[in-house]
N, C-alpha and C. Protein backbone atom coordinates (compact mmCIF):
# COMPACT_ATOMS: atom_id res chain seq x y z
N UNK A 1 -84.41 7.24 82.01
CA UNK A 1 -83.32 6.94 82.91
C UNK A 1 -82.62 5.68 82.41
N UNK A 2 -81.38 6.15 82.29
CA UNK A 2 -80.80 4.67 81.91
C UNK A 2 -79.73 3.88 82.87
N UNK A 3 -80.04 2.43 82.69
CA UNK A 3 -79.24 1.64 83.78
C UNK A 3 -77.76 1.55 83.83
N UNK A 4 -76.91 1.95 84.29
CA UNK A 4 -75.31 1.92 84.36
C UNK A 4 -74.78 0.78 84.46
N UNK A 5 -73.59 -0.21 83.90
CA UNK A 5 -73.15 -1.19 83.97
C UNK A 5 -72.85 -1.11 85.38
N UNK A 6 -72.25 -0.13 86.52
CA UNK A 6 -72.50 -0.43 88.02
C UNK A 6 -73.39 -0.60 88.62
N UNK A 7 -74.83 0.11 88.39
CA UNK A 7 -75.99 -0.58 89.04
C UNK A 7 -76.58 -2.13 88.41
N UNK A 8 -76.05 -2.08 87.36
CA UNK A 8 -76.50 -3.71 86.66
C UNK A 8 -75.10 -4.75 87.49
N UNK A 9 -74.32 -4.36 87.57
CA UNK A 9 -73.53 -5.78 88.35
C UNK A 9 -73.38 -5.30 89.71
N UNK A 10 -73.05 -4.35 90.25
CA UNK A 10 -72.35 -4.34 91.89
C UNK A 10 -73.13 -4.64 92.88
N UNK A 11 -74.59 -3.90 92.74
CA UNK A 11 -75.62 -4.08 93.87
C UNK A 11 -76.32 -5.63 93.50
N UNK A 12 -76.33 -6.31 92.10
CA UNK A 12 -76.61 -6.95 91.87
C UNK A 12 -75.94 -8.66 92.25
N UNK A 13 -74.78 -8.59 92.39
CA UNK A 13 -73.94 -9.35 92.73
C UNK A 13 -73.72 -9.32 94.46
N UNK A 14 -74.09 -8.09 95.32
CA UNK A 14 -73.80 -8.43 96.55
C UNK A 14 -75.31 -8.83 97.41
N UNK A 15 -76.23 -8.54 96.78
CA UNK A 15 -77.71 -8.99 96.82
C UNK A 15 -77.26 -10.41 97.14
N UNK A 16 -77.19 -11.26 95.69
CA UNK A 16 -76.99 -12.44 95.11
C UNK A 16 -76.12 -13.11 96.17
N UNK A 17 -75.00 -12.79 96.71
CA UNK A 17 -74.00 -13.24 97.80
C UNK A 17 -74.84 -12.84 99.04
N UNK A 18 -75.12 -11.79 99.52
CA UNK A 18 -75.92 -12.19 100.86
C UNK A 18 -77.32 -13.01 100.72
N UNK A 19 -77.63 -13.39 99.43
CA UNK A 19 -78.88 -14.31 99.86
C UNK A 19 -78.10 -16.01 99.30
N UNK A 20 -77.03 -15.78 99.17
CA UNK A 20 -76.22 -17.17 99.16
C UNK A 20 -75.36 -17.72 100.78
N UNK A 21 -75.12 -16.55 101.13
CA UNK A 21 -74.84 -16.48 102.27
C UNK A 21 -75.91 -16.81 103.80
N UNK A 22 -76.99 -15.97 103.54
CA UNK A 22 -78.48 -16.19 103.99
C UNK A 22 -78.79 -17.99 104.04
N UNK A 23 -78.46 -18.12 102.41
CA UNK A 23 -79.36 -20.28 102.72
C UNK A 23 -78.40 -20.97 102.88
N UNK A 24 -76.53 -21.02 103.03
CA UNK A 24 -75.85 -21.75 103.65
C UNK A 24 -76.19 -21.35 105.11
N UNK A 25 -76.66 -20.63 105.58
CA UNK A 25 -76.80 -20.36 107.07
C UNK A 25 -78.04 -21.37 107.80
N UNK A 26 -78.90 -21.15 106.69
CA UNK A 26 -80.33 -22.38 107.08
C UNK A 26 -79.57 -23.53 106.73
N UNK A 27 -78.86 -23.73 105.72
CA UNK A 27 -78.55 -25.59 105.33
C UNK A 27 -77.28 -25.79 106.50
N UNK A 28 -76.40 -24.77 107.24
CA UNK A 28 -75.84 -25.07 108.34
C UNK A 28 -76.33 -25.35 109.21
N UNK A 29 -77.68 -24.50 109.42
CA UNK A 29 -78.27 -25.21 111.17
C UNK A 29 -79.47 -26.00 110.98
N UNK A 30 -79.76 -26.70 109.84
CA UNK A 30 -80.17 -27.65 109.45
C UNK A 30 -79.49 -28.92 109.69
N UNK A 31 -77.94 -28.78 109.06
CA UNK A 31 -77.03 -29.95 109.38
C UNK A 31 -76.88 -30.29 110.80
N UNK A 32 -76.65 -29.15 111.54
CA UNK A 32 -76.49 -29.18 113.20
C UNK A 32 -77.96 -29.89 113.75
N UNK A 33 -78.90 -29.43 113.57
CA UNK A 33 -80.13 -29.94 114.07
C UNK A 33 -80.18 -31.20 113.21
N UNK A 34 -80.03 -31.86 112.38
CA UNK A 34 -79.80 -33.67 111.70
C UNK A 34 -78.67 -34.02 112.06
N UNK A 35 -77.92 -33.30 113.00
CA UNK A 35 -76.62 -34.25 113.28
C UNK A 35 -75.93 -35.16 111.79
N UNK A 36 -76.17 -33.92 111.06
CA UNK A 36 -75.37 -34.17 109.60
C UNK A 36 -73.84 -33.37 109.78
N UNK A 37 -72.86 -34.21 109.81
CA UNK A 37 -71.25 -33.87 109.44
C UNK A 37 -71.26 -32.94 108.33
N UNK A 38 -71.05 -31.35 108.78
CA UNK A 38 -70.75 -30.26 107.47
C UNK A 38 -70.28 -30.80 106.46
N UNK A 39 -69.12 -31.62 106.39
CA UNK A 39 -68.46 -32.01 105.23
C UNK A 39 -69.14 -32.97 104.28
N UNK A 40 -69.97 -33.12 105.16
CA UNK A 40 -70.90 -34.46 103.97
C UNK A 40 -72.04 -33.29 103.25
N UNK A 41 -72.63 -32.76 103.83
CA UNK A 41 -73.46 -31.34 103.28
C UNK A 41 -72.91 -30.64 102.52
N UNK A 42 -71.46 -30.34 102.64
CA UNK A 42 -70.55 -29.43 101.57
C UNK A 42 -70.05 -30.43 100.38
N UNK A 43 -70.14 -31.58 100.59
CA UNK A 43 -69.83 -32.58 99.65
C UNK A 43 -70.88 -32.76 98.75
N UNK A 44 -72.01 -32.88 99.11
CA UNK A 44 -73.35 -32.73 98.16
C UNK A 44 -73.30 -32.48 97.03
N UNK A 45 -74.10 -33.36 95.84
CA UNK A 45 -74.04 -32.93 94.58
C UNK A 45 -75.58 -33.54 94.36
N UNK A 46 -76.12 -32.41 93.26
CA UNK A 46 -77.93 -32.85 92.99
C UNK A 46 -77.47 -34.52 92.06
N UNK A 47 -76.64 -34.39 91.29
CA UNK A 47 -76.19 -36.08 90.31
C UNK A 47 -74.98 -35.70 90.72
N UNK A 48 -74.75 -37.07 90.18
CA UNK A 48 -72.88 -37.20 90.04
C UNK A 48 -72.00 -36.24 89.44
N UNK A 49 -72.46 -35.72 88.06
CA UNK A 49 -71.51 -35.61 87.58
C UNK A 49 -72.00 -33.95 88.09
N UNK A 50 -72.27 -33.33 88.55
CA UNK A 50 -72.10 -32.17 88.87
C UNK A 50 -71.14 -31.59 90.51
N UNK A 51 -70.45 -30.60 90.73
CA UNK A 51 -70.25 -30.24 91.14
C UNK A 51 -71.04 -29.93 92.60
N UNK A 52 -70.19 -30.42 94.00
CA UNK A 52 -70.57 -30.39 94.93
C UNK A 52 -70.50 -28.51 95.44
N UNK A 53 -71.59 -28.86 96.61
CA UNK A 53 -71.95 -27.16 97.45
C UNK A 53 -70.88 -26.25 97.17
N UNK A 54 -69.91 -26.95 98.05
CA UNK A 54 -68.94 -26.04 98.23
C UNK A 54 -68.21 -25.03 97.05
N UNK A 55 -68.34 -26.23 95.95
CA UNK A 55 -67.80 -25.98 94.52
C UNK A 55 -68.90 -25.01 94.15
N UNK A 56 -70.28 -24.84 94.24
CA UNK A 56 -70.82 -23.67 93.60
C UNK A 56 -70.46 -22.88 94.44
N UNK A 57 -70.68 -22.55 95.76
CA UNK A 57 -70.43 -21.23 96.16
C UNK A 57 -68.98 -20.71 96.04
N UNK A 58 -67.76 -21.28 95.92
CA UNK A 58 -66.84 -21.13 95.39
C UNK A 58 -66.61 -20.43 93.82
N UNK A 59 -67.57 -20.32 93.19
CA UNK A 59 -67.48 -20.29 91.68
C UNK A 59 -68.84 -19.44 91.67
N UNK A 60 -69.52 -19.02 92.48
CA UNK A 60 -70.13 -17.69 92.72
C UNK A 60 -69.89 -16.53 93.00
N UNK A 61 -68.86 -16.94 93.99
CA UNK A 61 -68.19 -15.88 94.38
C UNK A 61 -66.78 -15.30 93.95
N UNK A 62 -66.13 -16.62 92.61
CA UNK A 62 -65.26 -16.05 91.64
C UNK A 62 -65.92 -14.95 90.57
N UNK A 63 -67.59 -15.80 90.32
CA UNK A 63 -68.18 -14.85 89.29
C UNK A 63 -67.97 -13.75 89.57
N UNK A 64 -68.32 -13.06 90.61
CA UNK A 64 -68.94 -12.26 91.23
C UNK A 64 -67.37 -10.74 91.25
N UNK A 65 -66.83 -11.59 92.52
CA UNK A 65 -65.16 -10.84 92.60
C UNK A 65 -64.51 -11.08 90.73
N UNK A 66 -64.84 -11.73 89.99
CA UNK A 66 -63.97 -11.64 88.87
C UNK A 66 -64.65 -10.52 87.83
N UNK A 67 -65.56 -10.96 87.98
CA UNK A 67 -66.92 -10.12 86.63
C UNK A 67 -66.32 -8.51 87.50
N UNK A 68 -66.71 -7.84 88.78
CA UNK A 68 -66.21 -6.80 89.09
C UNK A 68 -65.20 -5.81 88.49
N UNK A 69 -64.12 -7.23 88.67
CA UNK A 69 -62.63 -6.44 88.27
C UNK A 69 -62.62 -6.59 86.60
N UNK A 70 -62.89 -7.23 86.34
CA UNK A 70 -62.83 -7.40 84.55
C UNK A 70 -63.66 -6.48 84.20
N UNK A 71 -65.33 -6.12 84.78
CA UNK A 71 -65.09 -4.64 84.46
C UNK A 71 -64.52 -3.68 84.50
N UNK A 72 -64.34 -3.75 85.57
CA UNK A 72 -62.88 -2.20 85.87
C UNK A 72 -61.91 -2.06 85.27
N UNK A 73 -61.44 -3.61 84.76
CA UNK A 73 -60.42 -3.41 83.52
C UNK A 73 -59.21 -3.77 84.40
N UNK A 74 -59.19 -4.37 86.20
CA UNK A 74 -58.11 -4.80 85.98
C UNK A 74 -57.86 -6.35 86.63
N UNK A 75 -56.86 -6.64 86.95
CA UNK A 75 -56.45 -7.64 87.49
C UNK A 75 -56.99 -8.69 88.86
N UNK A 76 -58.13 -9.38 88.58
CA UNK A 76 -59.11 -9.73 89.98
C UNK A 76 -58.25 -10.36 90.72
N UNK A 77 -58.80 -10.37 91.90
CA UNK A 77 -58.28 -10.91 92.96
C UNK A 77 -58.47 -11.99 93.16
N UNK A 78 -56.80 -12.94 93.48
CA UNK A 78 -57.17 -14.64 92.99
C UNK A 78 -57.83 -15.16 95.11
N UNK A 79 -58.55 -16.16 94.72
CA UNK A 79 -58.95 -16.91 95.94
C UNK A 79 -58.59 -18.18 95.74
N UNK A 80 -57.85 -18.90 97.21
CA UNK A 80 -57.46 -20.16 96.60
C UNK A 80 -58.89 -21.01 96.79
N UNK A 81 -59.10 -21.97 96.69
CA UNK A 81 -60.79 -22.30 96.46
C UNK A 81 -60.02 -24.25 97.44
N UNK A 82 -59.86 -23.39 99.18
CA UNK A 82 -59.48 -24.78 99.92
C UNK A 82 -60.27 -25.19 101.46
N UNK A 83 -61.71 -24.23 101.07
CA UNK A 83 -62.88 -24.02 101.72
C UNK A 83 -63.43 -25.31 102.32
N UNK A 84 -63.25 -25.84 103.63
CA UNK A 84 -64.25 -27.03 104.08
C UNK A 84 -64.88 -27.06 104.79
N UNK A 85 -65.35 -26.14 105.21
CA UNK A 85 -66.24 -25.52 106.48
C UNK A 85 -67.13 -24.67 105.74
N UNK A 86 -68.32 -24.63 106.54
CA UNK A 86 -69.38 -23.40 106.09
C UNK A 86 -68.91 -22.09 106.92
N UNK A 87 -67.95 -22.37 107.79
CA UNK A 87 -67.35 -21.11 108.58
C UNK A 87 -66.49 -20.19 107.21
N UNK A 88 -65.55 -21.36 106.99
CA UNK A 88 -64.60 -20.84 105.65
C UNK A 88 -65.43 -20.41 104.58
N UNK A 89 -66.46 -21.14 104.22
CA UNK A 89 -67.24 -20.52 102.77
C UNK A 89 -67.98 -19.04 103.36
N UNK A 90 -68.39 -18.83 104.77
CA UNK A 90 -69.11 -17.43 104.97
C UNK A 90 -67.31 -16.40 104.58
N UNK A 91 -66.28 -17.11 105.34
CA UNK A 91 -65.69 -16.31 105.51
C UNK A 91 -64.91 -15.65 103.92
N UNK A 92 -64.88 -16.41 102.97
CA UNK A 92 -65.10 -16.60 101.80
C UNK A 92 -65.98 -15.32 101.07
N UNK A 93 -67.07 -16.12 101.52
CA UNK A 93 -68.49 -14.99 100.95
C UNK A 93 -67.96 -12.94 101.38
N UNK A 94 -67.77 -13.53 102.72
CA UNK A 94 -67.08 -11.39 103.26
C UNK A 94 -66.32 -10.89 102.13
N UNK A 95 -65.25 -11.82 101.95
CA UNK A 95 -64.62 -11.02 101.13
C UNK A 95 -64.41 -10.81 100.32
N UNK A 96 -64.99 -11.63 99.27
CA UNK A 96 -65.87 -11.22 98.14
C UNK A 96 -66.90 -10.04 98.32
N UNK A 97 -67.39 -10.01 98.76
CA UNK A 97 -68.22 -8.75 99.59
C UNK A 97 -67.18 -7.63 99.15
N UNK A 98 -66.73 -7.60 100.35
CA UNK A 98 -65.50 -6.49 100.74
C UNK A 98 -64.68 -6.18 99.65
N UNK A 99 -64.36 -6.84 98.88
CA UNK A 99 -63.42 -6.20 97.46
C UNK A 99 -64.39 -6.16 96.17
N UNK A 100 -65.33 -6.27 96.15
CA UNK A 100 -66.79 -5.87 95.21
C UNK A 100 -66.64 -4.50 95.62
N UNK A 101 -67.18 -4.31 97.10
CA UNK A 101 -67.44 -2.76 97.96
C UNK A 101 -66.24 -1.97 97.41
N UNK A 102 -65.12 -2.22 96.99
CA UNK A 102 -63.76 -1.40 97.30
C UNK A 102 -64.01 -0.80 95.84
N UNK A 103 -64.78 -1.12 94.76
CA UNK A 103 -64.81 -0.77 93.54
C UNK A 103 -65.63 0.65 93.44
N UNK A 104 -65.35 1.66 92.54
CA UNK A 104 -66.63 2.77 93.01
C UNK A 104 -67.08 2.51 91.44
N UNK A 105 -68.12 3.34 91.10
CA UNK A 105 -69.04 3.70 90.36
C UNK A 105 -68.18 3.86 88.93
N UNK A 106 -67.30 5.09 89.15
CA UNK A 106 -66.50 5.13 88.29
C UNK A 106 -65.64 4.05 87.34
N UNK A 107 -65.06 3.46 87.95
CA UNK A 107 -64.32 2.13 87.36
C UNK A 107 -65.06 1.23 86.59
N UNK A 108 -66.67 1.60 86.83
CA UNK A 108 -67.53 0.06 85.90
C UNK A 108 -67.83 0.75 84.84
N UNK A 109 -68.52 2.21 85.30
CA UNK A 109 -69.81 2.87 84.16
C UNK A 109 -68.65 3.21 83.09
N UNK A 110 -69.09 2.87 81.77
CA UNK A 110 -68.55 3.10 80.27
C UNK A 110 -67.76 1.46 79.79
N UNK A 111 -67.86 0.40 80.92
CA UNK A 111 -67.72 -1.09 80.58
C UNK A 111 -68.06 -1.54 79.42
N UNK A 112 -69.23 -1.02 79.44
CA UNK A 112 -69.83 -1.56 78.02
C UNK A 112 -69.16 -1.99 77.08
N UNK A 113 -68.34 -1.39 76.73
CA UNK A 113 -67.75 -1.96 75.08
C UNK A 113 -65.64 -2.40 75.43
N UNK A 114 -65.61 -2.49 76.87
CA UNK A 114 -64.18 -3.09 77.16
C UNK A 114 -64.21 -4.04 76.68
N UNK A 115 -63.21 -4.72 76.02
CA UNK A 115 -62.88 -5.79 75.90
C UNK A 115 -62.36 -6.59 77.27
N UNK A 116 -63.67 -8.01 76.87
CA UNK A 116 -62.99 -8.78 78.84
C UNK A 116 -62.43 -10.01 77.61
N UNK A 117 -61.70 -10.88 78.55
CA UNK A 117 -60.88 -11.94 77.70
C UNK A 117 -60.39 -13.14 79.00
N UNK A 118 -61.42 -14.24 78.73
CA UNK A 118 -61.51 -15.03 80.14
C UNK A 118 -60.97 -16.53 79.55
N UNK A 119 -60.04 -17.30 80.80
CA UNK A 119 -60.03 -18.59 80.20
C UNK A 119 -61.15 -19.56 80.36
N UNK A 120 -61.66 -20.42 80.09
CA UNK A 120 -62.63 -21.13 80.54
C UNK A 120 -62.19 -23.02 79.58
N UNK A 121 -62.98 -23.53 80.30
CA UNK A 121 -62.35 -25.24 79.91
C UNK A 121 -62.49 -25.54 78.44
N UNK A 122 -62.72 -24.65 77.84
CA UNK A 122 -63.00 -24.68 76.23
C UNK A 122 -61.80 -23.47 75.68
N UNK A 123 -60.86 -23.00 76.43
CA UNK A 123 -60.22 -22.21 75.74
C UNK A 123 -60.81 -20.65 76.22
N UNK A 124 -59.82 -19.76 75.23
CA UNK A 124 -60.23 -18.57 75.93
C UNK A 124 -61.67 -17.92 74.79
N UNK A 125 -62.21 -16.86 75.69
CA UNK A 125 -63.54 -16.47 75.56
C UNK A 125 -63.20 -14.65 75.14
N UNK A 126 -63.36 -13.88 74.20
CA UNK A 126 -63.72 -12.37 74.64
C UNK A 126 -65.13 -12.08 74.59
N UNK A 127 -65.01 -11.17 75.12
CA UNK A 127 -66.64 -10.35 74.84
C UNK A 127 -66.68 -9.07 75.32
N UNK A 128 -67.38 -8.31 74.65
CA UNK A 128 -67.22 -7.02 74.88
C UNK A 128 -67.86 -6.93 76.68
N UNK A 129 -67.27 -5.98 77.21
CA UNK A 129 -68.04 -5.65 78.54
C UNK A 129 -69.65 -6.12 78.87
N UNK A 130 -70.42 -5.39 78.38
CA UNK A 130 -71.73 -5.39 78.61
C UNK A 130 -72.58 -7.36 78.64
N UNK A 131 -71.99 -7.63 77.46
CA UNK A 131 -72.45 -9.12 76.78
C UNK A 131 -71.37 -10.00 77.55
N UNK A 132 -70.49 -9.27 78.13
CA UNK A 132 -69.59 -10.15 79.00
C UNK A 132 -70.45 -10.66 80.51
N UNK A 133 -71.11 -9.25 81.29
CA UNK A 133 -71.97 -8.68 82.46
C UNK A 133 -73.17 -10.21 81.71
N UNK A 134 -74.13 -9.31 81.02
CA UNK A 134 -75.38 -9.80 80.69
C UNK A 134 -75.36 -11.28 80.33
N UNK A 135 -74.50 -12.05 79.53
CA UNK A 135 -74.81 -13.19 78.94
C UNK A 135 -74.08 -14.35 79.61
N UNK A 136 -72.84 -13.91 80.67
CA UNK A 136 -71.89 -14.78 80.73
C UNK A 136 -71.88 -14.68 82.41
N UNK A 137 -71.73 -13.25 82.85
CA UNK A 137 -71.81 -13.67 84.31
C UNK A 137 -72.69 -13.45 85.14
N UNK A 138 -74.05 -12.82 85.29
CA UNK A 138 -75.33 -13.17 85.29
C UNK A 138 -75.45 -14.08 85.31
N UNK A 139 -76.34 -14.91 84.18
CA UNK A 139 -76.66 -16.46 84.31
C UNK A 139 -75.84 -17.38 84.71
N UNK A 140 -74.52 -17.24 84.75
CA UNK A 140 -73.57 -18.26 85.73
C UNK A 140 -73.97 -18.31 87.28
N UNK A 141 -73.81 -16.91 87.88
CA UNK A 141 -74.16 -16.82 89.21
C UNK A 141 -75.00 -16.95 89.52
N UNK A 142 -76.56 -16.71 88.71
CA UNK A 142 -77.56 -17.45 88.93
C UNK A 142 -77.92 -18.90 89.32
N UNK A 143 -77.04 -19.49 88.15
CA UNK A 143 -77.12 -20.90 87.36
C UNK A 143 -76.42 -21.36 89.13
N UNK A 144 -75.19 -20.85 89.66
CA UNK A 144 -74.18 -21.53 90.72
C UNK A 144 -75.02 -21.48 91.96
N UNK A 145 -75.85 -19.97 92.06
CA UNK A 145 -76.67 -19.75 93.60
C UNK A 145 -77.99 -20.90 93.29
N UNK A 146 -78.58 -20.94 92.58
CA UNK A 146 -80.03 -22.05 92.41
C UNK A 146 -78.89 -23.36 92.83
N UNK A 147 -78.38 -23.86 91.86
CA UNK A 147 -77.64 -25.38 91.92
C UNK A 147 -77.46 -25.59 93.38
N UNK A 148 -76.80 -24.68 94.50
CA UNK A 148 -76.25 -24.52 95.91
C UNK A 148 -77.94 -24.13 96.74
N UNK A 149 -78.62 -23.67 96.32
CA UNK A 149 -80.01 -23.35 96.86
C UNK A 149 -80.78 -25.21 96.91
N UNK A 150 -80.53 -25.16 95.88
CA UNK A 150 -81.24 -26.81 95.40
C UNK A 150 -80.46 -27.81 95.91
N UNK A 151 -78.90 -27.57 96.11
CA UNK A 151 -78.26 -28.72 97.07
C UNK A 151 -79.10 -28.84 98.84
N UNK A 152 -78.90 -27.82 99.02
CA UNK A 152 -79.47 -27.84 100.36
C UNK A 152 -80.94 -28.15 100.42
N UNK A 153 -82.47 -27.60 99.52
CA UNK A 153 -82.99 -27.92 99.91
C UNK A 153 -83.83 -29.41 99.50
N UNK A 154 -82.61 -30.38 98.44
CA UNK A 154 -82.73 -31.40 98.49
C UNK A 154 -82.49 -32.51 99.59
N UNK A 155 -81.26 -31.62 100.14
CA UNK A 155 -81.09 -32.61 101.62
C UNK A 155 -81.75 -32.02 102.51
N UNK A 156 -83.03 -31.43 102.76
CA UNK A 156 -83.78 -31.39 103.68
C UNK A 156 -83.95 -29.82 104.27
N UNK A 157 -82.96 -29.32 103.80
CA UNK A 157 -83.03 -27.69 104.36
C UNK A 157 -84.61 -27.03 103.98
N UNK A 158 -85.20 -26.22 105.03
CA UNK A 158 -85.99 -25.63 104.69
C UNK A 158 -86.07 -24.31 104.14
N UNK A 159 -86.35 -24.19 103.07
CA UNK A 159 -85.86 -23.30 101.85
C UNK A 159 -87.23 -22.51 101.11
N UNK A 160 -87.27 -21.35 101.14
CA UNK A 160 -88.00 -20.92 100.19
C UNK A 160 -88.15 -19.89 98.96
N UNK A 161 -88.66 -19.66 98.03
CA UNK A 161 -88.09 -18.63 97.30
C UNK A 161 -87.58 -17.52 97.73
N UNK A 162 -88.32 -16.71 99.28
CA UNK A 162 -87.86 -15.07 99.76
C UNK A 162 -86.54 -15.74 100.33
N UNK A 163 -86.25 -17.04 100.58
CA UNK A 163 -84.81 -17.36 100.93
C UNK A 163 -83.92 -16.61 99.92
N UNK A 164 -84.13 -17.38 98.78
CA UNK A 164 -82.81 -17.35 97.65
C UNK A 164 -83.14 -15.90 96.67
N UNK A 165 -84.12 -14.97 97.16
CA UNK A 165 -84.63 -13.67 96.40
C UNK A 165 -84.73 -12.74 97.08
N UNK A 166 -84.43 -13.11 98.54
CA UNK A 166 -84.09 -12.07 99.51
C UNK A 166 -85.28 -10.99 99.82
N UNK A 167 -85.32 -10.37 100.27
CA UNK A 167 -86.25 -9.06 100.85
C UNK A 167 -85.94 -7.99 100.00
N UNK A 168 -86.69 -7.39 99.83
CA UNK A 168 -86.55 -6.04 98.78
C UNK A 168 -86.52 -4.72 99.98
């Protein structure tokens, strides 16, 4: 049996968003119960020079809605990224959801060898489909959900691995 570039990103990516969705919900009523100001919790960064909460789940959920459509081969759907609420980042998270869902089966499987062609702060990037999926947006969304898992349960959220790995 072999794995389809749609079962390797679609179910894989909305997993990944409802269990990102899942531990902003504990690091929200965490903040409420510490009488911690959301905005100081969404401001959070593990060091300086990294990127605060809000900024990973923002850039999880570009992975996520962008990697989709760049498989499909077309044009992703832009989000403006002006999120300051954990209300706005769930509401955020839906619809990323919701335009992942709108993609069928058809549009991903035979990705493999598309050419994707992304800008990134070093200039632009190609890669064929598959090594685009596997090497580039994979371990990003990983790399963005841990960093945002680890913001929260550095400031105190109670957090555990079936948090951020969800229920099978």
């Amino acid at each position: 049996m072999t794995l389809s570039m749609y079962q390797a990103s679609v179910p894989v990516f909305l997993r990944a968003l409802s269990n990102l969705s899942h531990v902003l919900k504990k690091g929200e009523a965490h903040a409420k119960a510490k009488d911690v100001a959301s905005e100081v919790l969404l401001q959070t960064r593990l060091i300086p020079d990294m990127l605060p909460l809000v900024r990973q789940v923002q850039i999880a959920t570009d992975l996520t809605k962008n990697g989709t459509a760049r498989l499909a081969g077309v044009e992703p759907l832009k989000f403006e990224d002006t999120e300051t609420s954990f209300e706005q980042l769930h509401a955020r998270i839906e619809r990323a959801v919701d335009y992942i869902k709108s993609f069928k089966s058809e549009q991903i499987d035979g990705s493999e060898g598309r050419t994707v062609t992304i800008k990134t702060r070093n200039g632009e990037q190609s890669f064929e489909g598959q090594a685009y999926l596997l090497h580039f947006v994979l371990p990003n969304l990983f790399f963005h959900c841990t960093t945002a898992y680890n913001i929260l349960r550095m400031s105190g959220t109670e957090l555990g691995k079936v948090d951020y790995i969800g229920k099978a």
